[in-house]
C-alpha atoms as a PDB file:
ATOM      1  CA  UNK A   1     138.559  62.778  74.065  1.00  0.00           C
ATOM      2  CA  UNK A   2     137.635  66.735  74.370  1.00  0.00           C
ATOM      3  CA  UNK A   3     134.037  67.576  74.390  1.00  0.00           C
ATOM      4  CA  UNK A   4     132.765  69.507  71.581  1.00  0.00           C
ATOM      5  CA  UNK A   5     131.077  72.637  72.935  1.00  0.00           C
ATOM      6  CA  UNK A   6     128.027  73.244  73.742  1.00  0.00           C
ATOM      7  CA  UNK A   7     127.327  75.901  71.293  1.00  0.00           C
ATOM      8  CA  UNK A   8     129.385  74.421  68.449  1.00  0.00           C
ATOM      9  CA  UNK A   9     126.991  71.726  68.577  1.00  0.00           C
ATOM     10  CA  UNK A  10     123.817  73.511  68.369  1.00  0.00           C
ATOM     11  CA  UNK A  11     125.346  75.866  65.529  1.00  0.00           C
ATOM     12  CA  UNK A  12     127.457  74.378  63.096  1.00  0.00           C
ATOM     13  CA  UNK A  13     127.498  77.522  61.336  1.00  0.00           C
ATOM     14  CA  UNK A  14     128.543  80.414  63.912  1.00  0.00           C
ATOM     15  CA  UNK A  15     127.132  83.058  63.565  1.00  0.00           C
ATOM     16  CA  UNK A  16     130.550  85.196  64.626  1.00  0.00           C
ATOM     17  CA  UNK A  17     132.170  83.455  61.304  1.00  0.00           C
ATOM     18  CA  UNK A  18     129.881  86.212  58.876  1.00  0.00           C
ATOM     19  CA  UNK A  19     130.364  88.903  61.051  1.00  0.00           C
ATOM     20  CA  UNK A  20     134.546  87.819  61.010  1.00  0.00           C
ATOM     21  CA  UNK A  21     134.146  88.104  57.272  1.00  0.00           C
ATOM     22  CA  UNK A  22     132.239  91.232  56.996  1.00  0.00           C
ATOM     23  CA  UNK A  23     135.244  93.034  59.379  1.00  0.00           C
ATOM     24  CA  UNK A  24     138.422  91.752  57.018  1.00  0.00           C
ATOM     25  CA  UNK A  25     136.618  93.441  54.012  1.00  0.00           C
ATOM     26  CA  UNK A  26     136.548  96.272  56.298  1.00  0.00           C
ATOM     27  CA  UNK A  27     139.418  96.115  56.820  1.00  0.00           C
ATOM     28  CA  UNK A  28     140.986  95.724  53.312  1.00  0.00           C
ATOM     29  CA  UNK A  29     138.815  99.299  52.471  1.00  0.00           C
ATOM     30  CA  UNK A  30     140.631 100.794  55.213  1.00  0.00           C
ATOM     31  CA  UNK A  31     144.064  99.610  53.563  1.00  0.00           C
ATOM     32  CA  UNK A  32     143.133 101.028  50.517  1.00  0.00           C
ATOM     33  CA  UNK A  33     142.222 104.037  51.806  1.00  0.00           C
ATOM     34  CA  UNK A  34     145.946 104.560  52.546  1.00  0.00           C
ATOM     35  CA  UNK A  35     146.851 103.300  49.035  1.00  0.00           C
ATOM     36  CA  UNK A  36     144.170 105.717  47.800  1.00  0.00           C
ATOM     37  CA  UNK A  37     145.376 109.182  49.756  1.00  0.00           C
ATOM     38  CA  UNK A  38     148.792 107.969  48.828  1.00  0.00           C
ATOM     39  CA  UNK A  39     147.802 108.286  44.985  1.00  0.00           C
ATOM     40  CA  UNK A  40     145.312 111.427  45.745  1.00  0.00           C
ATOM     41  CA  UNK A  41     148.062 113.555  47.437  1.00  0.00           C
ATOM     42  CA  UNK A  42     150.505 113.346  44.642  1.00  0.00           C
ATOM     43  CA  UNK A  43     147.803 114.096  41.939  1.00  0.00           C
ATOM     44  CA  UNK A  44     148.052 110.569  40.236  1.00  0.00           C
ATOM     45  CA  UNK A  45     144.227 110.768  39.524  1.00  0.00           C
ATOM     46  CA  UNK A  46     144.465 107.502  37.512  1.00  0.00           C
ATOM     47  CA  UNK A  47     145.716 105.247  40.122  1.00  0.00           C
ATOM     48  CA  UNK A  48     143.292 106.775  42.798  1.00  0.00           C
ATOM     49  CA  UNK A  49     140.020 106.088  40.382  1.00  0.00           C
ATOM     50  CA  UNK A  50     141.625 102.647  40.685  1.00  0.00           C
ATOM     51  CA  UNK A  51     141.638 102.700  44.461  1.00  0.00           C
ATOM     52  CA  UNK A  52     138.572 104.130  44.586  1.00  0.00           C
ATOM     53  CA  UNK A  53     136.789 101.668  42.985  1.00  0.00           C
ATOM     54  CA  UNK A  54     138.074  98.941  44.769  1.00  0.00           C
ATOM     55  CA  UNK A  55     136.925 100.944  47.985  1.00  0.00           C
ATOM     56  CA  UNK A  56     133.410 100.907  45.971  1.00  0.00           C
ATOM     57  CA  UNK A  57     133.159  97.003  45.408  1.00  0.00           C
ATOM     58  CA  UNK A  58     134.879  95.919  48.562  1.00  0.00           C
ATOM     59  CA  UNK A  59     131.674  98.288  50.398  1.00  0.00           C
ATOM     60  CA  UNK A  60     129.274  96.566  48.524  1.00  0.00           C
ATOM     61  CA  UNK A  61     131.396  93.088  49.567  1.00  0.00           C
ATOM     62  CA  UNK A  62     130.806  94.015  52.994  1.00  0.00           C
ATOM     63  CA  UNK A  63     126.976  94.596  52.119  1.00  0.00           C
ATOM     64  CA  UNK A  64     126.623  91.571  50.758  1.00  0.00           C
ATOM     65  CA  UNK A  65     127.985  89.483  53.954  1.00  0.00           C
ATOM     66  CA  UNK A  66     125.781  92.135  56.591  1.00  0.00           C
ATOM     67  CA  UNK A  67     122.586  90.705  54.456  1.00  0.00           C
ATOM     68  CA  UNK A  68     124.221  87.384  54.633  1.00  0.00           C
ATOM     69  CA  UNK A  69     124.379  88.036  58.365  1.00  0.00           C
ATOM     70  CA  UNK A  70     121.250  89.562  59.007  1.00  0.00           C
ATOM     71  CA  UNK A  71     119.492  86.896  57.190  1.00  0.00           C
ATOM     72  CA  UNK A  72     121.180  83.703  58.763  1.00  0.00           C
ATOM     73  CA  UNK A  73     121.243  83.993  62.411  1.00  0.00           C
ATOM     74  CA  UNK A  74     118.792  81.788  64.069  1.00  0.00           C
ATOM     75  CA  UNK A  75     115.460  83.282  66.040  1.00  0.00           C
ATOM     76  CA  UNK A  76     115.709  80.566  68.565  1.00  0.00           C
ATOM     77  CA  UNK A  77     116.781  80.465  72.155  1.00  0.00           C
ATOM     78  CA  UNK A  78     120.040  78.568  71.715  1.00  0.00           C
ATOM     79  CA  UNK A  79     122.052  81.803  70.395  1.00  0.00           C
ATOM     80  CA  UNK A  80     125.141  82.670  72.811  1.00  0.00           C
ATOM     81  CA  UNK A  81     124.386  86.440  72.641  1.00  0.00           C
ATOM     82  CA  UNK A  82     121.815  88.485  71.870  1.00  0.00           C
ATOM     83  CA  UNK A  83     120.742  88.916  68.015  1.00  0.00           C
ATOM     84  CA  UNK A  84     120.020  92.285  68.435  1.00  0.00           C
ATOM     85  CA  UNK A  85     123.854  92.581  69.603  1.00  0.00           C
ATOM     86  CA  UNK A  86     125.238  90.880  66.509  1.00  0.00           C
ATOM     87  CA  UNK A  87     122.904  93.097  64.314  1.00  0.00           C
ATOM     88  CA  UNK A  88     124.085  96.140  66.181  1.00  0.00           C
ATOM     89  CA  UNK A  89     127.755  95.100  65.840  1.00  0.00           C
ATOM     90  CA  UNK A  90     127.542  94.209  61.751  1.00  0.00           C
ATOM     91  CA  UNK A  91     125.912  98.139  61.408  1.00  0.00           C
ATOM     92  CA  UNK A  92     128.805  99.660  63.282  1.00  0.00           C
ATOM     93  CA  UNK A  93     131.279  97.864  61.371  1.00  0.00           C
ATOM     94  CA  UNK A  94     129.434  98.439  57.762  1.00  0.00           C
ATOM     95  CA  UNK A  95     129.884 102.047  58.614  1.00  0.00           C
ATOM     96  CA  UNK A  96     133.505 102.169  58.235  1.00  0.00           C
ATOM     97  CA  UNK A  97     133.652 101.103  54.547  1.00  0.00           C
ATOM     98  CA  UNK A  98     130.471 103.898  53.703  1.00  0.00           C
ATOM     99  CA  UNK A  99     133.222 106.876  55.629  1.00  0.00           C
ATOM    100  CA  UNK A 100     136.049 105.282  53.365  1.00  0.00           C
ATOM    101  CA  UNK A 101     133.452 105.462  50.385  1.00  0.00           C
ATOM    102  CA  UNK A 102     132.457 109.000  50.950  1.00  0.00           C
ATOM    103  CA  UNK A 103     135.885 110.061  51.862  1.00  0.00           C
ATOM    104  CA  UNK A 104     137.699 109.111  48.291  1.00  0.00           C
ATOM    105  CA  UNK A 105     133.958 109.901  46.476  1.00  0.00           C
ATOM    106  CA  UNK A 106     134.775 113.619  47.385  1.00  0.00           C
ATOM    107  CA  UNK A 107     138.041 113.659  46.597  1.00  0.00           C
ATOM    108  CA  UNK A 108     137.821 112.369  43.410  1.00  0.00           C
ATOM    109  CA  UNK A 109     134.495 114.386  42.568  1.00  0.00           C
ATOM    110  CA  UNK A 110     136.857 117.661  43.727  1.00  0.00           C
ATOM    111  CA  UNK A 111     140.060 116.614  42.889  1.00  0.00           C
ATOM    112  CA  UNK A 112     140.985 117.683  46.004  1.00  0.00           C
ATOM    113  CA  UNK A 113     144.290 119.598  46.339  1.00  0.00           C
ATOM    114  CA  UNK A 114     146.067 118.971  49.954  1.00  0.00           C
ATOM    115  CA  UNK A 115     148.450 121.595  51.293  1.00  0.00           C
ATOM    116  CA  UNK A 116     151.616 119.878  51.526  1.00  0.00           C
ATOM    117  CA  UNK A 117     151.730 120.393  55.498  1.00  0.00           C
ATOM    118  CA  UNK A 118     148.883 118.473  55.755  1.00  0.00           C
ATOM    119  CA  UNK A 119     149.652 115.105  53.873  1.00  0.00           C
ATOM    120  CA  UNK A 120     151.755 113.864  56.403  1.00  0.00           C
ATOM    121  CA  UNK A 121     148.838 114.307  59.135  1.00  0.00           C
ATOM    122  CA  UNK A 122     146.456 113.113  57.705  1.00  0.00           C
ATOM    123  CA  UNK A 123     148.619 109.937  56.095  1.00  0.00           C
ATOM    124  CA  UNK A 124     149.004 109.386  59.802  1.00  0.00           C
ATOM    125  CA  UNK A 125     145.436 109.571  60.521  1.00  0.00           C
ATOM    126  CA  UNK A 126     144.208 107.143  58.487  1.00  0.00           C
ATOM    127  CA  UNK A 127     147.229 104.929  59.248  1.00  0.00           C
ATOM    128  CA  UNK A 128     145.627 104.786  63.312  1.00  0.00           C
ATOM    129  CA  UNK A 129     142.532 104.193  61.585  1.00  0.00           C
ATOM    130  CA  UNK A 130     143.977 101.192  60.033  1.00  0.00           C
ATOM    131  CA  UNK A 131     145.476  99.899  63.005  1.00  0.00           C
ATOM    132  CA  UNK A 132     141.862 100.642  64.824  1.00  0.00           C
ATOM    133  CA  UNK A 133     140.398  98.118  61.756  1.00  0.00           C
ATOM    134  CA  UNK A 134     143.523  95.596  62.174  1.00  0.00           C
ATOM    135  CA  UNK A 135     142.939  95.155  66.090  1.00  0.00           C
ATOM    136  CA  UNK A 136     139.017  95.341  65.902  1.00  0.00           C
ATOM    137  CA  UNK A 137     139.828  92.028  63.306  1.00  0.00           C
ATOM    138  CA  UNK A 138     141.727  90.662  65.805  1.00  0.00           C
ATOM    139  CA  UNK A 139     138.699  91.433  68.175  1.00  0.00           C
ATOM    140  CA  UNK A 140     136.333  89.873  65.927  1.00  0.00           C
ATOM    141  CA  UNK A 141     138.613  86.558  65.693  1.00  0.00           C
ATOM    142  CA  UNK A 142     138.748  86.499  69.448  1.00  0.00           C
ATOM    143  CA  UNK A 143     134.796  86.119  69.353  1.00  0.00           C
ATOM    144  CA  UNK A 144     134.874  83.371  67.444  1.00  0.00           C
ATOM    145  CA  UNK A 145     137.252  81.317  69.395  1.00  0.00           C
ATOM    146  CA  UNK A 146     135.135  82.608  72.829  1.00  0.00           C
ATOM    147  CA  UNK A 147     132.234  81.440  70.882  1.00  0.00           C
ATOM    148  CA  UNK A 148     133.499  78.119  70.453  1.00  0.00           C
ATOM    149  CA  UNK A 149     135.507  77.301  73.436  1.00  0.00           C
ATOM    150  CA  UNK A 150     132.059  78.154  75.490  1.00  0.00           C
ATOM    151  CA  UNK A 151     133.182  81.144  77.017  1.00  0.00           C
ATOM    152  CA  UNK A 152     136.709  80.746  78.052  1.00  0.00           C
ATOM    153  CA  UNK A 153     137.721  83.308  80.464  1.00  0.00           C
ATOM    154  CA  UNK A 154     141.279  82.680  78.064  1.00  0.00           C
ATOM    155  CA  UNK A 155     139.523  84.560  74.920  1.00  0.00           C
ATOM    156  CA  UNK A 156     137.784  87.137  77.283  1.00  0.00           C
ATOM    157  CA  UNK A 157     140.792  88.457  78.715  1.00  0.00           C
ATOM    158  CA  UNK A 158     142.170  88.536  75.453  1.00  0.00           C
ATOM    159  CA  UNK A 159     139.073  90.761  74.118  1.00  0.00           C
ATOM    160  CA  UNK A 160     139.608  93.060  76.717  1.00  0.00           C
ATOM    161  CA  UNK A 161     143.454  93.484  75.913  1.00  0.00           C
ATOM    162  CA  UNK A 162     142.697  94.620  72.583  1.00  0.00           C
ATOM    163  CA  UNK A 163     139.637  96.889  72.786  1.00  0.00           C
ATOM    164  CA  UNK A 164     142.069  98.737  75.776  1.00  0.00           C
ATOM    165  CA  UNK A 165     144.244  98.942  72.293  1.00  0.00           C
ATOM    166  CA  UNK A 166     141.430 100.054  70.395  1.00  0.00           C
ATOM    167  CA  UNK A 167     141.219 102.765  72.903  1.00  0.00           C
ATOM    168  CA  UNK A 168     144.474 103.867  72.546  1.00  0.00           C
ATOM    169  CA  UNK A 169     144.484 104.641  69.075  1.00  0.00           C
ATOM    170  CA  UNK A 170     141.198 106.686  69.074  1.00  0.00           C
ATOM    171  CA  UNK A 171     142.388 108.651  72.124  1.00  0.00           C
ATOM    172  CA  UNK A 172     145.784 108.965  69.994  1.00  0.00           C
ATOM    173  CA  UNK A 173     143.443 109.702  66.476  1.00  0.00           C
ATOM    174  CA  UNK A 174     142.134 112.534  68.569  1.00  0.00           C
ATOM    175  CA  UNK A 175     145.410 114.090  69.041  1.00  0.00           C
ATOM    176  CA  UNK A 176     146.223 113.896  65.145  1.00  0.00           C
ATOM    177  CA  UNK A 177     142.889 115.689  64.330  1.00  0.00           C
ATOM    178  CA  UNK A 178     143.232 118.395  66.652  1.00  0.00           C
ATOM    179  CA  UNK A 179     146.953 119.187  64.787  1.00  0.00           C
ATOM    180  CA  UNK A 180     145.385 118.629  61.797  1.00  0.00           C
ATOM    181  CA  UNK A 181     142.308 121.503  62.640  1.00  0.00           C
ATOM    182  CA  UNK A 182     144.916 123.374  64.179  1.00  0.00           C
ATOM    183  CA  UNK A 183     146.742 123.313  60.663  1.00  0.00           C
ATOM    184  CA  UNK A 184     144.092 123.634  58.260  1.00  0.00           C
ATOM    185  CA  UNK A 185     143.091 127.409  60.738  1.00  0.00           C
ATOM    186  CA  UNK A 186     146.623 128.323  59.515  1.00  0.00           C
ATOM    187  CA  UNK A 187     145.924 127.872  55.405  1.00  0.00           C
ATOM    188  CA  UNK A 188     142.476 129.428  56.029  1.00  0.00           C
ATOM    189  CA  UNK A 189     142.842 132.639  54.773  1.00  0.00           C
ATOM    190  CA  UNK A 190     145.206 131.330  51.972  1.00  0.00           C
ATOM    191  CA  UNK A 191     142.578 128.881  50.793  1.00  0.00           C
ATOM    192  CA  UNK A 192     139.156 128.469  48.832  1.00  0.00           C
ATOM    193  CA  UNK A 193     136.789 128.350  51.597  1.00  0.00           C
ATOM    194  CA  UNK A 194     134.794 125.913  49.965  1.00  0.00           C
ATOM    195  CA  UNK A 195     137.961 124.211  49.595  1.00  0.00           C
ATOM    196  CA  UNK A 196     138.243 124.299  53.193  1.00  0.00           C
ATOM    197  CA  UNK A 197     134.837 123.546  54.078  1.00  0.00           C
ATOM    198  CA  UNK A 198     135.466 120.144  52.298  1.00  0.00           C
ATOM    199  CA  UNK A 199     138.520 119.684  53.870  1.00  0.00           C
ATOM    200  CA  UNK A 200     137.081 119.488  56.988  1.00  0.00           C
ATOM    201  CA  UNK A 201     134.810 117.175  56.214  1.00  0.00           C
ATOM    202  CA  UNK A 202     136.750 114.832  55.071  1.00  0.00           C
ATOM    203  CA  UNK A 203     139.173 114.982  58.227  1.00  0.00           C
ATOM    204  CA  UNK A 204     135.929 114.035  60.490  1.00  0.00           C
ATOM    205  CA  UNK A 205     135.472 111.272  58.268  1.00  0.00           C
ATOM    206  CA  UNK A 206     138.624 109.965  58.613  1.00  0.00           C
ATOM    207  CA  UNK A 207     139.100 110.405  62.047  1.00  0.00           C
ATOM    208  CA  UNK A 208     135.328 108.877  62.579  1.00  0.00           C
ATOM    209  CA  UNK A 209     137.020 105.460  61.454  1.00  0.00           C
ATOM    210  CA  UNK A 210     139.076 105.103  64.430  1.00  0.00           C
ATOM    211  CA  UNK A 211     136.310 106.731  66.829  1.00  0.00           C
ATOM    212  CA  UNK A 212     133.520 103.844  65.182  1.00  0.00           C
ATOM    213  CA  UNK A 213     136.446 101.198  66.185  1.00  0.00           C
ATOM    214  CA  UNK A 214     136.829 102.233  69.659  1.00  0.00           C
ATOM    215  CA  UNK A 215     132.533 101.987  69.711  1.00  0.00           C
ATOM    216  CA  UNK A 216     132.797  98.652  68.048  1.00  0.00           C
ATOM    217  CA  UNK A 217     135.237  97.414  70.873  1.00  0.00           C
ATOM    218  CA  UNK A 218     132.780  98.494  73.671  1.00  0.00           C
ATOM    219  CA  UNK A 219     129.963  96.917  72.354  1.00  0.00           C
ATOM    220  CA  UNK A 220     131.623  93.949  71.786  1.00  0.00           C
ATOM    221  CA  UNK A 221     132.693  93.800  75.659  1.00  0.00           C
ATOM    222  CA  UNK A 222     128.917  95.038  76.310  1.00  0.00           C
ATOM    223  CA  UNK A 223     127.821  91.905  74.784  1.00  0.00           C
ATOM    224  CA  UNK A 224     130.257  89.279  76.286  1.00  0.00           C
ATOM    225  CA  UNK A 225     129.991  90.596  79.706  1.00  0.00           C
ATOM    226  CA  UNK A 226     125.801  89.901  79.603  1.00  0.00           C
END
């Protein structure tokens, strides 16, 4: 008969089983996000107030489960990793839903109007964010398993494989944002430049999604290389 693991006996809860909830509502705000712009660029106001208030409960989901989290894991000496790590890791993550919050927030409040050589961009942008979210789930998942199994060097080497993929898509996130700045200096003169000023904004916030993933991902190997 296998041996239970160590850990799994001394925490029938795991603490990694929160934190693996708190990332797929983060996740899910992400994909709305993309259901959101899709709604925003075409002017369909009503179906992006929809969107947008789904981004607005599923933040507050995901506030619920970091108190859940933050609340829950044990002050003893028998926790695999270091609390402060897991706290650390839950505040990155939360921040992902509050840049998809502010993102549609100002775009409603404006009713922002996107030059039509910038929807594909910055469709794509948040798309590698998504795909950031997706693998940094994945990530998350992995955790769990190397949480239970006691550390298999199977799980690790897994980890690593996907926060190199994390990587990838921030380093490739950069590259959209830099055609999307170099874009937006084109409509400059033709635009508001309030209108503008906005606009910016709400690129970095977009583009921060993938750039908090690819943090997320070293942390995470921070922690399971201690």
């Amino acid at each position: 008969m296998a041996k239970e693991p160590l850990f799994s006996k001394l925490f029938r809860e795991s603490p990694f089983s929160l934190l693996k909830k708190h990332m797929e509502v983060v996740n899910q705000t992400v994909v709305t996000l993309s259901d959101f712009f899709a709604a925003a660029l075409v002017g369909d106001w009503q179906a992006a107030e929809t969107h947008r208030d789904r981004i607005g409960d599923l933040e507050h989901e995901a506030d619920d489960y970091k108190r859940q989290l933050r609340m829950s894991l044990p002050r003893g000496i028998f926790l695999p990793v270091h609390r402060t790590d897991l706290l650390e890791l839950v505040h990155l993550q939360d921040q992902i839903p509050n840049k998809a919050k502010d993102f549609s927030g100002v775009v409603i409040g404006r009713q922002t109007q996107f030059p039509d050589a910038l929807g594909a961009p910055i469709a794509e942008l948040i798309a590698k964010g998504q795909a950031s979210t997706q693998r940094i789930l994945d990530v998350i998942v992995e955790l769990e398993d190397l949480f239970r199994s006691g550390f298999s060097d199977k799980e690790q080497v897994m980890i690593e494989r996907l926060v190199l993929e994390v990587s990838d898509i921030e380093d490739s996130a950069d590259s959209d944002r830099v055609k999307i700045h170099d874009l937006m200096r084109g409509h400059e003169s033709r635009e508001n430049p309030l209108d503008m000023i906005f606009l910016y904004q709400q690129v970095a916030d977009l583009a921060a999604v993938s750039d908090i993933g690819q943090e997320i991902g070293h942390r995470v190997l921070c922690m399971i290389s201690r």
